[in-house]
C-alpha atoms as a PDB file:
ATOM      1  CA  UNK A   1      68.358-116.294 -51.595  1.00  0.00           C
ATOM      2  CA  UNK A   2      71.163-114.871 -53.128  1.00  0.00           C
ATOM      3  CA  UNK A   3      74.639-116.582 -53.907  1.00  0.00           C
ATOM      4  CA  UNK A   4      78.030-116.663 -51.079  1.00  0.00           C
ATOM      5  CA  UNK A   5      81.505-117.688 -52.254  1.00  0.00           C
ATOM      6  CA  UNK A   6      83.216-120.212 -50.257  1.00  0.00           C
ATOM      7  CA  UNK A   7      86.639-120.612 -51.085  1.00  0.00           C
ATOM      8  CA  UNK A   8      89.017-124.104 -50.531  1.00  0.00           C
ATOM      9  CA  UNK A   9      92.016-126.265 -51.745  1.00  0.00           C
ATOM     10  CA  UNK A  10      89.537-128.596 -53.170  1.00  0.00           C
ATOM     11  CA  UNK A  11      86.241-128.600 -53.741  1.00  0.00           C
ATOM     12  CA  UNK A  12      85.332-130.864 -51.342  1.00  0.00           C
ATOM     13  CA  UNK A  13      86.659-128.698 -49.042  1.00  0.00           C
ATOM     14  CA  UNK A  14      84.405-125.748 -50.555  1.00  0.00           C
ATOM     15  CA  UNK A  15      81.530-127.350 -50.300  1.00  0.00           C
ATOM     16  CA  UNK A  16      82.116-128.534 -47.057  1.00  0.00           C
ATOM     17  CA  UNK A  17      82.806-125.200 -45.791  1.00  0.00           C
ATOM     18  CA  UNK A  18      79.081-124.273 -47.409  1.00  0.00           C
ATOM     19  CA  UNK A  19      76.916-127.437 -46.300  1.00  0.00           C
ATOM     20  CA  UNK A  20      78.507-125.733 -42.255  1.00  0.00           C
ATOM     21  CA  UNK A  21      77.447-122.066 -43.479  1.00  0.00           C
ATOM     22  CA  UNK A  22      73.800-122.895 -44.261  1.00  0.00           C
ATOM     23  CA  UNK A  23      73.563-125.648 -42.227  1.00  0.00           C
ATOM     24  CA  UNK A  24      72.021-128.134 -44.645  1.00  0.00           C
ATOM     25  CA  UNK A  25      73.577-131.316 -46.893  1.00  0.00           C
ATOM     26  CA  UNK A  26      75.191-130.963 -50.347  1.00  0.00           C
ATOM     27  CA  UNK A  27      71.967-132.094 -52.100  1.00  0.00           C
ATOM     28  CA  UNK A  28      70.005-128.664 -50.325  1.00  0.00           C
ATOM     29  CA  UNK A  29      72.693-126.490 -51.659  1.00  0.00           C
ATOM     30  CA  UNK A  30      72.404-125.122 -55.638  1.00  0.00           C
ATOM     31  CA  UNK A  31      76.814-125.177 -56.396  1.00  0.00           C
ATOM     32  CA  UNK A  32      78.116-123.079 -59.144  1.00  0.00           C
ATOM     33  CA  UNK A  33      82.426-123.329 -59.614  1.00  0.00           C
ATOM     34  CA  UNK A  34      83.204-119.762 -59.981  1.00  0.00           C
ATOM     35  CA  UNK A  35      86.764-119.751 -60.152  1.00  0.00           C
ATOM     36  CA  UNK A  36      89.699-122.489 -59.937  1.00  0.00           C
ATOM     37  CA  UNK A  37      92.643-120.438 -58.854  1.00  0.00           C
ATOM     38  CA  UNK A  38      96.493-122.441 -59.652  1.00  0.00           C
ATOM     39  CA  UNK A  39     100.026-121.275 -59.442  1.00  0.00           C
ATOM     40  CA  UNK A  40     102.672-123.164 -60.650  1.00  0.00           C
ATOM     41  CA  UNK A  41     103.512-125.016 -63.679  1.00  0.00           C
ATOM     42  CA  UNK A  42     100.051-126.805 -65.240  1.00  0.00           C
ATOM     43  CA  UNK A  43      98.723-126.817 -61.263  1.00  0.00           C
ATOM     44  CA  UNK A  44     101.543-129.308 -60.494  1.00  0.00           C
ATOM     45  CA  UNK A  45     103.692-127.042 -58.662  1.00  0.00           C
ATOM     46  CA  UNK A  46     102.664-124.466 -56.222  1.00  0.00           C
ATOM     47  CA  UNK A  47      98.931-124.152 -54.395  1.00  0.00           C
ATOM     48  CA  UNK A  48      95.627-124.210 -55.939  1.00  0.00           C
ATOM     49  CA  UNK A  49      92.236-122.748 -55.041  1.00  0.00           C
ATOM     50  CA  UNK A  50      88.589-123.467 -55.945  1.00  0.00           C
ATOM     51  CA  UNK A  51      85.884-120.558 -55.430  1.00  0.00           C
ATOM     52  CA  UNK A  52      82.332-121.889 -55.470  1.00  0.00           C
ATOM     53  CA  UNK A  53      79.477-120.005 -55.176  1.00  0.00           C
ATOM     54  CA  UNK A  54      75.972-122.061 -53.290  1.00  0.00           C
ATOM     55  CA  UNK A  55      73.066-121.331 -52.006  1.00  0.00           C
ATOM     56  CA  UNK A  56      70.447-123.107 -50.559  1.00  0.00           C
ATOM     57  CA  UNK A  57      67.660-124.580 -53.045  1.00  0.00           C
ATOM     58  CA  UNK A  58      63.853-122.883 -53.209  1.00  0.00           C
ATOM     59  CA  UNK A  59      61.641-125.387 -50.802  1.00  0.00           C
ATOM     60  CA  UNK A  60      59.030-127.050 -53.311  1.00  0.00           C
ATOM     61  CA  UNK A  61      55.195-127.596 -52.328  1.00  0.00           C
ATOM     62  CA  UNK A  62      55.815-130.884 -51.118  1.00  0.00           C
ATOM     63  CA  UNK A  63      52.690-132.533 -52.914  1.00  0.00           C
ATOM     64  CA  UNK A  64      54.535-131.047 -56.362  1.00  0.00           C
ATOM     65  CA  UNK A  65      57.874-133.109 -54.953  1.00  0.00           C
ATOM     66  CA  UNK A  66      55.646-136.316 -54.632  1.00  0.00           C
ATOM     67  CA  UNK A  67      54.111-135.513 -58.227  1.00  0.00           C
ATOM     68  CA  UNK A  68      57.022-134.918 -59.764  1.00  0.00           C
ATOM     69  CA  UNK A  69      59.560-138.279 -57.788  1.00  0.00           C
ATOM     70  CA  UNK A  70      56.406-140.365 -59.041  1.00  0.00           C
ATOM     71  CA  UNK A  71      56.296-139.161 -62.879  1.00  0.00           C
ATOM     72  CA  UNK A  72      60.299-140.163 -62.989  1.00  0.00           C
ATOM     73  CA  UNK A  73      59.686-143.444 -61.057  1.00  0.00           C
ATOM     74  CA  UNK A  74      56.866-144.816 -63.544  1.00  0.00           C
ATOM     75  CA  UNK A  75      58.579-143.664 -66.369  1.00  0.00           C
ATOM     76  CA  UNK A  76      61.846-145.542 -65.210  1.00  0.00           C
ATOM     77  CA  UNK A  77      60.386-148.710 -64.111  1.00  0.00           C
ATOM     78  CA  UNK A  78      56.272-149.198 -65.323  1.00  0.00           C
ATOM     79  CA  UNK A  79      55.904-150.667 -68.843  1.00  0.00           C
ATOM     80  CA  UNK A  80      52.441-150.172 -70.153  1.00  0.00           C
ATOM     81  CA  UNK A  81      50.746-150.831 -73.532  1.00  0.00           C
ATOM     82  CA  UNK A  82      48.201-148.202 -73.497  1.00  0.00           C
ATOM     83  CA  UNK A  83      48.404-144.613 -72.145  1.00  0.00           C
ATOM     84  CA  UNK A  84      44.713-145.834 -69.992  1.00  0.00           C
ATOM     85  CA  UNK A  85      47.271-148.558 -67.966  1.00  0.00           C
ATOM     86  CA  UNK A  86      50.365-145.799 -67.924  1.00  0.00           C
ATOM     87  CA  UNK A  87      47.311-143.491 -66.072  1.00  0.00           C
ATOM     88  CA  UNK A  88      45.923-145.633 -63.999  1.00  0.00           C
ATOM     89  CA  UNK A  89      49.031-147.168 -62.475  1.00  0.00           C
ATOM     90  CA  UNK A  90      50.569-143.726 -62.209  1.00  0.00           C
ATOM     91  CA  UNK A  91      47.884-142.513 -60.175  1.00  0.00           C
ATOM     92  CA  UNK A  92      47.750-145.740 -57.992  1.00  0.00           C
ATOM     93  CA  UNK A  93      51.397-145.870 -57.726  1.00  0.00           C
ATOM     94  CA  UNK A  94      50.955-141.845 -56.266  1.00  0.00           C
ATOM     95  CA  UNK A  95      47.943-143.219 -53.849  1.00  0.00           C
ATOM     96  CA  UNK A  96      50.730-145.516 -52.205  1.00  0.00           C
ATOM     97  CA  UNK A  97      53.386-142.960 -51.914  1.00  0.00           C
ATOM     98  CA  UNK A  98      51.130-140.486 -50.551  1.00  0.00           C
ATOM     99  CA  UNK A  99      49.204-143.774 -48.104  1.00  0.00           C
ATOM    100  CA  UNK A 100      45.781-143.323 -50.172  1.00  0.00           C
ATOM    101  CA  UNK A 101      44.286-146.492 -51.271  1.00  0.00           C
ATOM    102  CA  UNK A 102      43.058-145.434 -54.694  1.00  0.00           C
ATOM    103  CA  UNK A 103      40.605-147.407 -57.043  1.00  0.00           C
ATOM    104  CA  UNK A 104      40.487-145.883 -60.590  1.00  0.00           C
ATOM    105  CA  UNK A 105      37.932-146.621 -63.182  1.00  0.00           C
ATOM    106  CA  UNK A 106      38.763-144.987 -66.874  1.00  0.00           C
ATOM    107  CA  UNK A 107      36.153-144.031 -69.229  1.00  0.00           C
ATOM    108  CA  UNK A 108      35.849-142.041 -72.403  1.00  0.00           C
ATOM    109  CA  UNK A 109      33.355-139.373 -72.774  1.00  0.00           C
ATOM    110  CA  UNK A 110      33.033-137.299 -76.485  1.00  0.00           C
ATOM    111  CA  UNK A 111      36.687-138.368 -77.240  1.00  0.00           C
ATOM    112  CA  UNK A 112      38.104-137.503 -73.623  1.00  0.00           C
ATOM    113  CA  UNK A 113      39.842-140.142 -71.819  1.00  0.00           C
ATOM    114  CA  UNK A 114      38.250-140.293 -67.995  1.00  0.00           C
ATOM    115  CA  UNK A 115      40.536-141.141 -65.060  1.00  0.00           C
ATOM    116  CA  UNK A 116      37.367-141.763 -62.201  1.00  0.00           C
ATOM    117  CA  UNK A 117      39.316-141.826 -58.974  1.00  0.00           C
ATOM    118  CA  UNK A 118      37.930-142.792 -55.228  1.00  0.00           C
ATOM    119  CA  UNK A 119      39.261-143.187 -52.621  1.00  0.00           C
ATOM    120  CA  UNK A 120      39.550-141.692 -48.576  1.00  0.00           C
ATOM    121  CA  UNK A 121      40.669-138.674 -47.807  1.00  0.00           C
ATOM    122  CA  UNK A 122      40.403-137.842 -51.506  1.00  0.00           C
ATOM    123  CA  UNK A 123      40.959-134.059 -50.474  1.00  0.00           C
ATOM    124  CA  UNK A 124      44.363-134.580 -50.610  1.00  0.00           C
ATOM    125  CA  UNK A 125      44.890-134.816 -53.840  1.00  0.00           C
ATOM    126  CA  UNK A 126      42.004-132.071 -54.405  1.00  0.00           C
ATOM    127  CA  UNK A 127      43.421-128.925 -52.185  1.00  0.00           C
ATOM    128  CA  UNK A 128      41.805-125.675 -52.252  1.00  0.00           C
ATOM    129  CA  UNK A 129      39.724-125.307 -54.899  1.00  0.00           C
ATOM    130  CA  UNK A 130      41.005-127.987 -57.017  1.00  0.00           C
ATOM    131  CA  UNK A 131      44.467-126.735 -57.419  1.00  0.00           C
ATOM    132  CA  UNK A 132      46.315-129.716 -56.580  1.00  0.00           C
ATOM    133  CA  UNK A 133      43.860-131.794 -58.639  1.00  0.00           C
ATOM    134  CA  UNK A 134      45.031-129.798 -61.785  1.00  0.00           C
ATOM    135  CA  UNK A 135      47.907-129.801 -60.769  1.00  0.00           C
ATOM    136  CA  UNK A 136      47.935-133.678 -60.772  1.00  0.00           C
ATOM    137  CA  UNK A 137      46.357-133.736 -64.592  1.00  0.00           C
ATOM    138  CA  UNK A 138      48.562-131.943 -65.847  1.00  0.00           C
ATOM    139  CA  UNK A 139      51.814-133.667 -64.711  1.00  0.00           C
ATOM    140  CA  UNK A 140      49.692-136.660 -65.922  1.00  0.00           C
ATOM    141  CA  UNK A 141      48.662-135.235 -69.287  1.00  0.00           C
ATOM    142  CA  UNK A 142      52.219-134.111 -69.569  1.00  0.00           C
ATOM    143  CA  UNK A 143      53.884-137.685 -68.610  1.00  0.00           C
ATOM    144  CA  UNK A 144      51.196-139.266 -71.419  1.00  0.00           C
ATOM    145  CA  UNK A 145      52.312-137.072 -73.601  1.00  0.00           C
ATOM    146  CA  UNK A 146      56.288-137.378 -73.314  1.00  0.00           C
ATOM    147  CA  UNK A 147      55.930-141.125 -73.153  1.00  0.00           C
ATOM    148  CA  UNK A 148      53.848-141.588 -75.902  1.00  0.00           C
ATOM    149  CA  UNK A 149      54.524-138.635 -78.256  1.00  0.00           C
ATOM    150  CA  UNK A 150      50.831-137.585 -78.374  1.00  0.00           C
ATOM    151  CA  UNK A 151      48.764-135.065 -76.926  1.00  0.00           C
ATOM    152  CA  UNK A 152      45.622-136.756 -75.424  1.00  0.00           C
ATOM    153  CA  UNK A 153      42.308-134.542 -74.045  1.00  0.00           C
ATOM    154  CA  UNK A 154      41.946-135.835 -70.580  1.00  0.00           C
ATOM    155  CA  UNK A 155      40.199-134.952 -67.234  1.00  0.00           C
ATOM    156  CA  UNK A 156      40.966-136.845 -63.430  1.00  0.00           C
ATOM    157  CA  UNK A 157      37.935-136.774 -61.313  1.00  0.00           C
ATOM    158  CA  UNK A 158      37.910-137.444 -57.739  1.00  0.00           C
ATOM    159  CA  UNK A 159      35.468-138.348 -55.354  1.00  0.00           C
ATOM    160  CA  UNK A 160      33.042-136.779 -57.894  1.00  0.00           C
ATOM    161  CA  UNK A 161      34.108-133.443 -56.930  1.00  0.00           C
ATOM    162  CA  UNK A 162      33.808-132.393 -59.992  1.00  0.00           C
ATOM    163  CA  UNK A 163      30.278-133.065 -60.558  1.00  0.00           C
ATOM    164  CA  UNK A 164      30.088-130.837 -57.383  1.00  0.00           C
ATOM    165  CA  UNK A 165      31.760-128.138 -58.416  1.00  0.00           C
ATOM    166  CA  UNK A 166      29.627-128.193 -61.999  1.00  0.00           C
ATOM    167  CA  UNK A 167      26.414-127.689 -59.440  1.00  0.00           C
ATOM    168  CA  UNK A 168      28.130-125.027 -57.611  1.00  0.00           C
ATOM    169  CA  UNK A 169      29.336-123.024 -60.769  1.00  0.00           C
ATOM    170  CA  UNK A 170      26.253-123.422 -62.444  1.00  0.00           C
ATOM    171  CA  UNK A 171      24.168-121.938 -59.344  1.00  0.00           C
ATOM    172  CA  UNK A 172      26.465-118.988 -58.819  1.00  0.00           C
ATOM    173  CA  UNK A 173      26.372-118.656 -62.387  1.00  0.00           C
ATOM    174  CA  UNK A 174      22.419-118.467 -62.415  1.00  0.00           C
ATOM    175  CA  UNK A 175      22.505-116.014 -59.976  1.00  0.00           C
ATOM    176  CA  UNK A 176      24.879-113.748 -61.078  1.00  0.00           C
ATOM    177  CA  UNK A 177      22.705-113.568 -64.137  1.00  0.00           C
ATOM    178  CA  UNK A 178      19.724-112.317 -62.261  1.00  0.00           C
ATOM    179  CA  UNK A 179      21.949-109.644 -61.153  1.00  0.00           C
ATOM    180  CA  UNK A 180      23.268-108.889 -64.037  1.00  0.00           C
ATOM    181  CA  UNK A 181      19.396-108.096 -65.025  1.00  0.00           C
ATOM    182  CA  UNK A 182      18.232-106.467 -62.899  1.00  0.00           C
ATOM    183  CA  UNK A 183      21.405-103.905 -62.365  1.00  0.00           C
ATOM    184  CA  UNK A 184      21.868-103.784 -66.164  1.00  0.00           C
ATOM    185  CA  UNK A 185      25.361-104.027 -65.921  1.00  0.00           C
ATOM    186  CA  UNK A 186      28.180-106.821 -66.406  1.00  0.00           C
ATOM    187  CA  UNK A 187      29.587-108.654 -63.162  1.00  0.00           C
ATOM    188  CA  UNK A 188      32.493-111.142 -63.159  1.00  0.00           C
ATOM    189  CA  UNK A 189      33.718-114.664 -61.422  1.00  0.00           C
ATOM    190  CA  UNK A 190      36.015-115.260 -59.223  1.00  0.00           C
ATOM    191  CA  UNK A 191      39.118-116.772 -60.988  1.00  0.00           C
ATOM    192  CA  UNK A 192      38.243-119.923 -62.694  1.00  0.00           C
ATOM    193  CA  UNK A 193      40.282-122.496 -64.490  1.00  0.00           C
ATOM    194  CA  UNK A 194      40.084-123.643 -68.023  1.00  0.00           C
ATOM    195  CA  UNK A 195      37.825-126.248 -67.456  1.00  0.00           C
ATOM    196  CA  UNK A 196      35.064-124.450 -65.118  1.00  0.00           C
ATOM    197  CA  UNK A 197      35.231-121.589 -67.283  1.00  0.00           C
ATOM    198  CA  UNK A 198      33.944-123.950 -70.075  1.00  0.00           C
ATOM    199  CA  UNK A 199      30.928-124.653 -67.901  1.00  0.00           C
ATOM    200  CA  UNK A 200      29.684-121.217 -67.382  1.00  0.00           C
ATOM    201  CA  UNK A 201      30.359-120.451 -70.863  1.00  0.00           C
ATOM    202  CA  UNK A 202      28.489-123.880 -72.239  1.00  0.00           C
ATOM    203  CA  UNK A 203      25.736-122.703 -69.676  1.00  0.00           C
ATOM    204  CA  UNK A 204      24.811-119.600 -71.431  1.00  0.00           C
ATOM    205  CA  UNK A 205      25.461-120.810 -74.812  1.00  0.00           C
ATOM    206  CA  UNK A 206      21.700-120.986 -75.957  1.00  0.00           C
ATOM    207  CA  UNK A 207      20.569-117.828 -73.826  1.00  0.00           C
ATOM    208  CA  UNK A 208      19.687-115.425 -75.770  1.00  0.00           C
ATOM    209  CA  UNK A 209      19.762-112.904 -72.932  1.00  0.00           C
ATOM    210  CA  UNK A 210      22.911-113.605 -71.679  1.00  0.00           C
ATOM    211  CA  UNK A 211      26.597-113.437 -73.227  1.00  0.00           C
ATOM    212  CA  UNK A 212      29.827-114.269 -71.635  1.00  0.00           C
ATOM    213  CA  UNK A 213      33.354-114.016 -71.989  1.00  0.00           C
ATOM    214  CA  UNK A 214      37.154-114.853 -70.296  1.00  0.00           C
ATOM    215  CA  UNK A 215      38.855-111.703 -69.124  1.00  0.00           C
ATOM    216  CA  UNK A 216      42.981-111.852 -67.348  1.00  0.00           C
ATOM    217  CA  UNK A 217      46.018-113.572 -68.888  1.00  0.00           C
ATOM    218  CA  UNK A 218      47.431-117.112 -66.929  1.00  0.00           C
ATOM    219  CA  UNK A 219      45.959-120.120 -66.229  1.00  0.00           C
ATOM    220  CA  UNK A 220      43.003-118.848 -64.155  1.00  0.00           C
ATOM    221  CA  UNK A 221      40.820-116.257 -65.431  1.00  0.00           C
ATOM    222  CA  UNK A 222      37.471-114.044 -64.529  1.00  0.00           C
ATOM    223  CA  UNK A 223      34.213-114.730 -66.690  1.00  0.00           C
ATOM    224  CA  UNK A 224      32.023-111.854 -67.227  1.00  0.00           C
ATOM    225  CA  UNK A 225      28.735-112.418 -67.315  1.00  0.00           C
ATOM    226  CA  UNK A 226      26.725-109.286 -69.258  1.00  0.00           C
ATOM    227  CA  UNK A 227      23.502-108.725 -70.645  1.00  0.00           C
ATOM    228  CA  UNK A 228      22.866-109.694 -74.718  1.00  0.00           C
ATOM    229  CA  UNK A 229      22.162-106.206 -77.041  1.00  0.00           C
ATOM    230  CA  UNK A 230      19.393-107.878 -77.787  1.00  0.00           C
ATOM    231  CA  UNK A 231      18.213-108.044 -74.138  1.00  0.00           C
ATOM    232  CA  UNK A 232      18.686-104.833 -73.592  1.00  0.00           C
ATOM    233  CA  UNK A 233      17.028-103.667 -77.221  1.00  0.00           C
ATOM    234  CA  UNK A 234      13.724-105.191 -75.504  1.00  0.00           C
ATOM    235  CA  UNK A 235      14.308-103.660 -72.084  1.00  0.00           C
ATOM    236  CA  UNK A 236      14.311-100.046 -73.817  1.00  0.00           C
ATOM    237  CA  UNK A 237      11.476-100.674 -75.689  1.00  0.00           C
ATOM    238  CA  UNK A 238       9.094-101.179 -72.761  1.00  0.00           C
END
């Protein structure tokens, strides 16, 4: 939405005269002074004007609003003595604003800190294909990282989705490879994160058929899965 000037004798009165305009409270509207407008001697004689210019803020995905009020919150209030208890009681503390009982267990797996979460309706704080649950590690990772000046590898599980998902990418994976043989050519993923693009790739690793690599820019990106020279070497000799 683009900018509108709104013009008063103070800038109470501006604002006011904005807040009626769009129809929402001061704390909706994004306020830039543009131009404070006095005649007279040092604005003590004479009139004055002050142009603003507002517009109403961008709507956030409410889940990021939650996210983000709860970050500030814990790192206002919650003193911890290890970034496992800042975690935990940030997660918790987001169960309660969101009205999910949540019961975290932490862990530490080949020197990555595990934050095990259950709880009801744990798709919540999943979404559509996990984007709200990375979402949620890596405001957490983030908040860990700010608070205690360190970068920590970490992963938030919930409900065992995760495990889930593992079985999922690892079948499509499987057969994508069969395709891949038997049309001879390369054939990609859907858009995978970081993390599930490890798993296909640690899947193939030790196939000496198969080879694999990331393809896109961002975040999310397409593994394509193609046959090993090797593989084919064989295939022409026969």
């Amino acid at each position: 939405m683009e900018f509108v000037e709104f013009e008063g004798k103070t800038y109470e009165e501006a604002v006011k005269k904005a807040t009626i305009a769009f129809g929402v409270e001061e704390k909706d509207l994004e306020i830039e002074v543009k131009e404070v407008d006095t005649k007279g001697i040092l604005g003590l004689l004479g009139s004055k004007k002050i142009r603003i210019l507002a517009r109403k803020k961008e709507q956030k995905n409410i889940t990021e609003e939650i996210l983000m009020d709860t970050k500030e919150k814990i790192d206002n209030t919650l003193i911890t003595e290890t970034p496992e208890e800042y975690g935990k009681k940030f997660l918790e503390a987001l169960g309660k604003k969101l009205g999910l009982n949540i019961n975290t267990k932490i862990s530490h797996s080949n020197g990555r800190l595990l934050f095990l979460l259950q709880c009801d309706h744990g798709d919540v704080l999943i979404g559509k294909e996990g984007e709200v649950l990375e979402a949620l590690q890596f405001i957490l990772r983030l908040a860990i990282a700010k608070k205690y000046k360190k970068g920590l590898k970490m992963l938030i599980d919930i409900n065992g989705y995760r495990e889930k998902r593992k079985k999922a990418l690892t079948i499509m994976a499987k057969r994508l490879a069969d395709r891949v043989k038997r049309l001879g050519r390369p054939l990609k993923t859907e858009p995978l994160n970081p993390y599930e693009r490890r798993i296909i790739h640690t899947f193939f690793k030790h196939n000496k058929n198969i080879k694999t690599k990331s393809e896109g820019e961002g975040h999310t990106k397409k593994v394509i899965i193609s046959l090993a020279r090797n593989f084919r070497n064989n295939e022409n000799r026969r």
